[in-house]
PDB file of N, CA and C in Angstrom:
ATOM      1  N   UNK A   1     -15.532   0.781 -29.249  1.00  0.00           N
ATOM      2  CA  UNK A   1     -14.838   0.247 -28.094  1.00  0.00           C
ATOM      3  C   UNK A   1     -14.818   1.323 -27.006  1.00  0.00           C
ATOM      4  N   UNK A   2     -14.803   0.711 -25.845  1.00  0.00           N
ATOM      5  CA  UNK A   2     -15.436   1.917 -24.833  1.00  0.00           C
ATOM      6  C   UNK A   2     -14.127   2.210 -24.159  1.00  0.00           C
ATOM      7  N   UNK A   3     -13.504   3.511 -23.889  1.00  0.00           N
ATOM      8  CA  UNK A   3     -12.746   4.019 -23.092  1.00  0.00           C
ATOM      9  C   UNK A   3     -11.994   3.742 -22.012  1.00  0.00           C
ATOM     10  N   UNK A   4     -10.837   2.932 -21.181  1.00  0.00           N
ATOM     11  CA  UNK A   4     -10.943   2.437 -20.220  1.00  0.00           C
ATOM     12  C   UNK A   4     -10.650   3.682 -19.026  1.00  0.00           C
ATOM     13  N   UNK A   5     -10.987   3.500 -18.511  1.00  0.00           N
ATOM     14  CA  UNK A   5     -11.048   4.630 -17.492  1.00  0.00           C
ATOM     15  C   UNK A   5     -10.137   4.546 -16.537  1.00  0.00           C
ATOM     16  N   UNK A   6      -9.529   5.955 -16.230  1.00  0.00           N
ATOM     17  CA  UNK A   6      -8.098   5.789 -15.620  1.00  0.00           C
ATOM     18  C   UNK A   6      -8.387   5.405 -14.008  1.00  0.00           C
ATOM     19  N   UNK A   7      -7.497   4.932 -13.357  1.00  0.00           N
ATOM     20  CA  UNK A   7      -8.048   5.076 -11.664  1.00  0.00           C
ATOM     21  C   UNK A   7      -7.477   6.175 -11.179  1.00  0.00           C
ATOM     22  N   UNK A   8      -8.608   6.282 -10.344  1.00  0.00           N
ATOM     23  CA  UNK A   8      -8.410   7.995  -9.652  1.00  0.00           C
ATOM     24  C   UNK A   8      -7.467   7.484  -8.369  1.00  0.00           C
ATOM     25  N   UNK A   9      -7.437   8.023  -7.661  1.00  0.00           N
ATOM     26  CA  UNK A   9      -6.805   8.461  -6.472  1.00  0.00           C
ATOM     27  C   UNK A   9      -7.473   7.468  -5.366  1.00  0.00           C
ATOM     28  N   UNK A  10      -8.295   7.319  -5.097  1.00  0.00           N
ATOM     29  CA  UNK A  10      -9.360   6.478  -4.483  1.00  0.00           C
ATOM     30  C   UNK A  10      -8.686   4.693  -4.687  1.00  0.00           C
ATOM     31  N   UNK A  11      -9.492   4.691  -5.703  1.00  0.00           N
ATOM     32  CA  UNK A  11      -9.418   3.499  -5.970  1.00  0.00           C
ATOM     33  C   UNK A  11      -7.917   2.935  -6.110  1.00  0.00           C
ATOM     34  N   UNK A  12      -6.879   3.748  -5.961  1.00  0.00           N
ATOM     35  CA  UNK A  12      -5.158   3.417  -6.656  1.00  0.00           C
ATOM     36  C   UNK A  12      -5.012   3.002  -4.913  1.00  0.00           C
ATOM     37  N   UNK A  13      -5.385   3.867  -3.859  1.00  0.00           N
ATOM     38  CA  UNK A  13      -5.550   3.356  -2.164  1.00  0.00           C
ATOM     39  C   UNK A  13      -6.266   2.420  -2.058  1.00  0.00           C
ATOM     40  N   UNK A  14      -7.489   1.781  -2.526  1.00  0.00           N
ATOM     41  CA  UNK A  14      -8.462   0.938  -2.119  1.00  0.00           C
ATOM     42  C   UNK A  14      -7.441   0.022  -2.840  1.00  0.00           C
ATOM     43  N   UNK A  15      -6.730  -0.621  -3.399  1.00  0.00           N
ATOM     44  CA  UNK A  15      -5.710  -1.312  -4.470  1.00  0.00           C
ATOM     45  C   UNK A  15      -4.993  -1.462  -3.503  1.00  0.00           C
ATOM     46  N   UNK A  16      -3.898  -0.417  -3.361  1.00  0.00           N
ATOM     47  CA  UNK A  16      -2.541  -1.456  -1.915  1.00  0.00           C
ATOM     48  C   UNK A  16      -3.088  -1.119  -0.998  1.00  0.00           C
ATOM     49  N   UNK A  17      -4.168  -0.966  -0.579  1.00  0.00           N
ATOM     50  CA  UNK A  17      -4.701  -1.587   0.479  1.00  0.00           C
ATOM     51  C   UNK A  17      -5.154  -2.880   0.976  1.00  0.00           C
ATOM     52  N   UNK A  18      -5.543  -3.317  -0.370  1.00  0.00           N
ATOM     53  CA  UNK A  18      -5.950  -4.893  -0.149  1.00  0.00           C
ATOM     54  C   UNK A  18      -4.925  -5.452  -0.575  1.00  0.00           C
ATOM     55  N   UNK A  19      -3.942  -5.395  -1.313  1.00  0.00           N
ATOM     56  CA  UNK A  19      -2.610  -6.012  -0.910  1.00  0.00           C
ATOM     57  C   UNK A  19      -2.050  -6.015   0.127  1.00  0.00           C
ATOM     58  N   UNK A  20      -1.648  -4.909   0.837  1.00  0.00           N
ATOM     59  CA  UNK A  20      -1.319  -4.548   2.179  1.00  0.00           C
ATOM     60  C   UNK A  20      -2.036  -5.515   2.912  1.00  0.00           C
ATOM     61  N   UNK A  21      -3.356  -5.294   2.892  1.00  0.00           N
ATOM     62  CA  UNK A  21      -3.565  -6.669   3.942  1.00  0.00           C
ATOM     63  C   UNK A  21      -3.687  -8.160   3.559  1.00  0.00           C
ATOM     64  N   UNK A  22      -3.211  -8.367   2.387  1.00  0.00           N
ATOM     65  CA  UNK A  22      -2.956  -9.316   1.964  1.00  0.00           C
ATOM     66  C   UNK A  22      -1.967 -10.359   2.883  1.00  0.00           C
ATOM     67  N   UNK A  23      -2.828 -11.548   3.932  1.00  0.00           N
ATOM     68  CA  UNK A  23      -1.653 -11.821   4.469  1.00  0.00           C
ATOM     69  C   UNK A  23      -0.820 -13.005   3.525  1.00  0.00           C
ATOM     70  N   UNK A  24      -1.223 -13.377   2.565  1.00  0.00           N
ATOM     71  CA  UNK A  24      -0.687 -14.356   1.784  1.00  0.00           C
ATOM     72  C   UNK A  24       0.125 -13.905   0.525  1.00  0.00           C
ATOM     73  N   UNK A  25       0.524 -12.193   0.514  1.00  0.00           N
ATOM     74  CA  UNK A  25       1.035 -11.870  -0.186  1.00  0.00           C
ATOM     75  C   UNK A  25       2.606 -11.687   0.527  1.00  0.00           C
ATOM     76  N   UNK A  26       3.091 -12.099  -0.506  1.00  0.00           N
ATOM     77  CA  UNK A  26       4.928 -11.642   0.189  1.00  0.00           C
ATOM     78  C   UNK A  26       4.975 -10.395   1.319  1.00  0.00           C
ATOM     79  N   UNK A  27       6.272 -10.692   1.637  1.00  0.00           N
ATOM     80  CA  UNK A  27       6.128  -9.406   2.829  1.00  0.00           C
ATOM     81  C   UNK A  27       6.816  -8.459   2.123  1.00  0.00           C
ATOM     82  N   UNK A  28       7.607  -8.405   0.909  1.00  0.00           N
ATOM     83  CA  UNK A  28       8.487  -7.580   0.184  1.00  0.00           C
ATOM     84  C   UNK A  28       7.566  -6.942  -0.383  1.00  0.00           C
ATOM     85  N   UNK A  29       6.310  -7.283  -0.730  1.00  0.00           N
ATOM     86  CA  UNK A  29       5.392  -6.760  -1.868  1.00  0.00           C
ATOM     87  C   UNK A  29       4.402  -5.907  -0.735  1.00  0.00           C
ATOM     88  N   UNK A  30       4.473  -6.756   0.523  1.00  0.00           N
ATOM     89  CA  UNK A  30       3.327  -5.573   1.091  1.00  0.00           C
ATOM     90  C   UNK A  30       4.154  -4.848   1.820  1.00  0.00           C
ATOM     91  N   UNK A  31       5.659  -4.361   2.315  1.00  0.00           N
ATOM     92  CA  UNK A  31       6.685  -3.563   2.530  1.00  0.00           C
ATOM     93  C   UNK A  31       6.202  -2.421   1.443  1.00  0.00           C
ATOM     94  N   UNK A  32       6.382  -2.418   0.222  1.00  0.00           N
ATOM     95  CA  UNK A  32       6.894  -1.721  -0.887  1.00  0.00           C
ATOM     96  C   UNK A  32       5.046  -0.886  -1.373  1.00  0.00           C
ATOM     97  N   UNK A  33       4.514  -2.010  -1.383  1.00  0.00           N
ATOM     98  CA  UNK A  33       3.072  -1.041  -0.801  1.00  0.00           C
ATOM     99  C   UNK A  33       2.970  -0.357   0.119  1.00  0.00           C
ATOM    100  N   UNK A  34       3.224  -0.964   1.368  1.00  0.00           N
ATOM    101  CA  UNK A  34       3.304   0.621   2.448  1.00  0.00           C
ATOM    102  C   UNK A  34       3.666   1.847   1.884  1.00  0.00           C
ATOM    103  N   UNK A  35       5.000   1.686   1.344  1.00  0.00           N
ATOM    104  CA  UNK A  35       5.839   3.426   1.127  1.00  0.00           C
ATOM    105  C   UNK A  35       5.065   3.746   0.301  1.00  0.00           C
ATOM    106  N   UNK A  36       4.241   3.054  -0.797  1.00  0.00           N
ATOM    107  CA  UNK A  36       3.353   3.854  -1.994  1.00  0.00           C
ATOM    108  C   UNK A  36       2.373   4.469  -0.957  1.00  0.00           C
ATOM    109  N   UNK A  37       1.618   3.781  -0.149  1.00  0.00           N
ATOM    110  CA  UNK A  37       0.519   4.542   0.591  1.00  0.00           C
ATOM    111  C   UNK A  37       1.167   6.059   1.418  1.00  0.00           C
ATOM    112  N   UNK A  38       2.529   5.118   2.038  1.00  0.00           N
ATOM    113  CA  UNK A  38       2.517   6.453   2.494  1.00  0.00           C
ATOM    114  C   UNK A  38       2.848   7.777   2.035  1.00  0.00           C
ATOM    115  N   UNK A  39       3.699   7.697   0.458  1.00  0.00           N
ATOM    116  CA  UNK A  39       3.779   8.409  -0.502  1.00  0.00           C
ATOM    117  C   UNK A  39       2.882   9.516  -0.815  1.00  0.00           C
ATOM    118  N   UNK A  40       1.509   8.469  -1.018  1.00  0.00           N
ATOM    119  CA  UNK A  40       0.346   9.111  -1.726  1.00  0.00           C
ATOM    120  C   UNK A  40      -0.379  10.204  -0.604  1.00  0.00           C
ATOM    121  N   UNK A  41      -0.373   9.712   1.259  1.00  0.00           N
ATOM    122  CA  UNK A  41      -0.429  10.259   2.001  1.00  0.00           C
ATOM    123  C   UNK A  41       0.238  11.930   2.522  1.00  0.00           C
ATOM    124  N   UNK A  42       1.604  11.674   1.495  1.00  0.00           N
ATOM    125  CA  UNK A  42       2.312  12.951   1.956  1.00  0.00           C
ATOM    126  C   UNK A  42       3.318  12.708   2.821  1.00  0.00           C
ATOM    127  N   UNK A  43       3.750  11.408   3.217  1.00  0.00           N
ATOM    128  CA  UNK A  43       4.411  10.798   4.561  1.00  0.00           C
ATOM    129  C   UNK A  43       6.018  10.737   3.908  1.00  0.00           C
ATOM    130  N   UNK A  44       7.050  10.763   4.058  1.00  0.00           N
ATOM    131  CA  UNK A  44       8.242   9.849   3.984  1.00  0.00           C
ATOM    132  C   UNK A  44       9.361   9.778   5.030  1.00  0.00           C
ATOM    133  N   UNK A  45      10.474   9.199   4.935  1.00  0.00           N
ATOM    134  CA  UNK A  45      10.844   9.272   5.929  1.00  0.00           C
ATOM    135  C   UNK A  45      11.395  10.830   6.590  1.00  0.00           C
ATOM    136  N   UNK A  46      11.314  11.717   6.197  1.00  0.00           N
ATOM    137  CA  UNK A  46      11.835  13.040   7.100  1.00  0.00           C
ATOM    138  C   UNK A  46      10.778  13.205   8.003  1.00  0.00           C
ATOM    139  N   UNK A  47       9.588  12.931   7.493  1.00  0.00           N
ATOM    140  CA  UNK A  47       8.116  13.419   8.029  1.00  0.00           C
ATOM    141  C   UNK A  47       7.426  12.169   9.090  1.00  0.00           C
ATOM    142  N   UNK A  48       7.927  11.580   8.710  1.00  0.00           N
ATOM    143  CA  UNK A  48       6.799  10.179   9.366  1.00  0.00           C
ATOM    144  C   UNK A  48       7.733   9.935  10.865  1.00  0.00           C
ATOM    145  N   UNK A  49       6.941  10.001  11.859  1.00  0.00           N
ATOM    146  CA  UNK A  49       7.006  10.281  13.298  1.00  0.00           C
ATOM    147  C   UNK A  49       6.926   8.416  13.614  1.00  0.00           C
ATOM    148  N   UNK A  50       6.575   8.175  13.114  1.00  0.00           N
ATOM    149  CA  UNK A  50       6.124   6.038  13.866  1.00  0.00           C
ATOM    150  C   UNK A  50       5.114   5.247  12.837  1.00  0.00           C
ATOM    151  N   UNK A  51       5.420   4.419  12.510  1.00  0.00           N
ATOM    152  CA  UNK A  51       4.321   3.571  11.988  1.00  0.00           C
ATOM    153  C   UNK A  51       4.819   2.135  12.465  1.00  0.00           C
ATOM    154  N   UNK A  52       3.314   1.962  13.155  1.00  0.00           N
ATOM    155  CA  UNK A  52       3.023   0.364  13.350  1.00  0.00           C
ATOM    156  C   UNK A  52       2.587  -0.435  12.574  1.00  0.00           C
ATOM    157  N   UNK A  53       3.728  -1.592  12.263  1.00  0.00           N
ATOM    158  CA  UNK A  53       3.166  -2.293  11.275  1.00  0.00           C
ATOM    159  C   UNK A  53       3.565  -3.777  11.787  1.00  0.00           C
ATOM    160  N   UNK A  54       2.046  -4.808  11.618  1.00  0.00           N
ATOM    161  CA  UNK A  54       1.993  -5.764  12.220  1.00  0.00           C
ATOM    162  C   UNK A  54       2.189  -7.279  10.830  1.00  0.00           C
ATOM    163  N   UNK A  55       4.110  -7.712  10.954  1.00  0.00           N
ATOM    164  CA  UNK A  55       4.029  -8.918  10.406  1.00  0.00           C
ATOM    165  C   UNK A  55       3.732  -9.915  10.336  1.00  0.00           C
ATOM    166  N   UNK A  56       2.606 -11.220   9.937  1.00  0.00           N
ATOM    167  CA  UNK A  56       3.058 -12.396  10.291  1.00  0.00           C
ATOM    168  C   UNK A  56       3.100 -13.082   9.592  1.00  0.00           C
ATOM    169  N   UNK A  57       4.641 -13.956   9.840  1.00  0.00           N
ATOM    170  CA  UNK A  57       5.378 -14.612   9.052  1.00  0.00           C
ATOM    171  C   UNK A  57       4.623 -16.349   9.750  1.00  0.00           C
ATOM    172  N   UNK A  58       4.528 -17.189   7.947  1.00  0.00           N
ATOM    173  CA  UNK A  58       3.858 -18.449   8.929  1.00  0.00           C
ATOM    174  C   UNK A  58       4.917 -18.936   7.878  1.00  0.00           C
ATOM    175  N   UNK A  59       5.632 -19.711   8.648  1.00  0.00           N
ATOM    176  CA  UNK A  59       6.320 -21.140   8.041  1.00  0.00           C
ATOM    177  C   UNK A  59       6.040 -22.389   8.428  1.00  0.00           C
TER     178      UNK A  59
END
């Protein structure tokens, strides 16, 4: 049985990233992905100067 291979660093961003732009994913779920990205970035709130982030809500 073959090894499953861990995800690197790369691919764990290429991941909530396409959630993140997931527009059919909850907005709680792509909220809570942001802070992981920006986590992984080095960002939180003491450090992070502005982020634009574009919702849209369809009802």
């Amino acid at each position: 049985m073959p090894k499953k291979k861990i995800a690197d660093k790369k691919e764990v961003q290429r991941f909530l990233t396409t959630v993140l732009r997931n527009e059919e994913a909850d907005v709680k779920d792509r909220l809570k992905v942001s802070e992981y990205l920006l986590k992984m970035a080095g960002e939180n709130e003491a450090t992070a100067n502005t982020l634009s982030v574009e919702v849209k809500v369809v009802e």
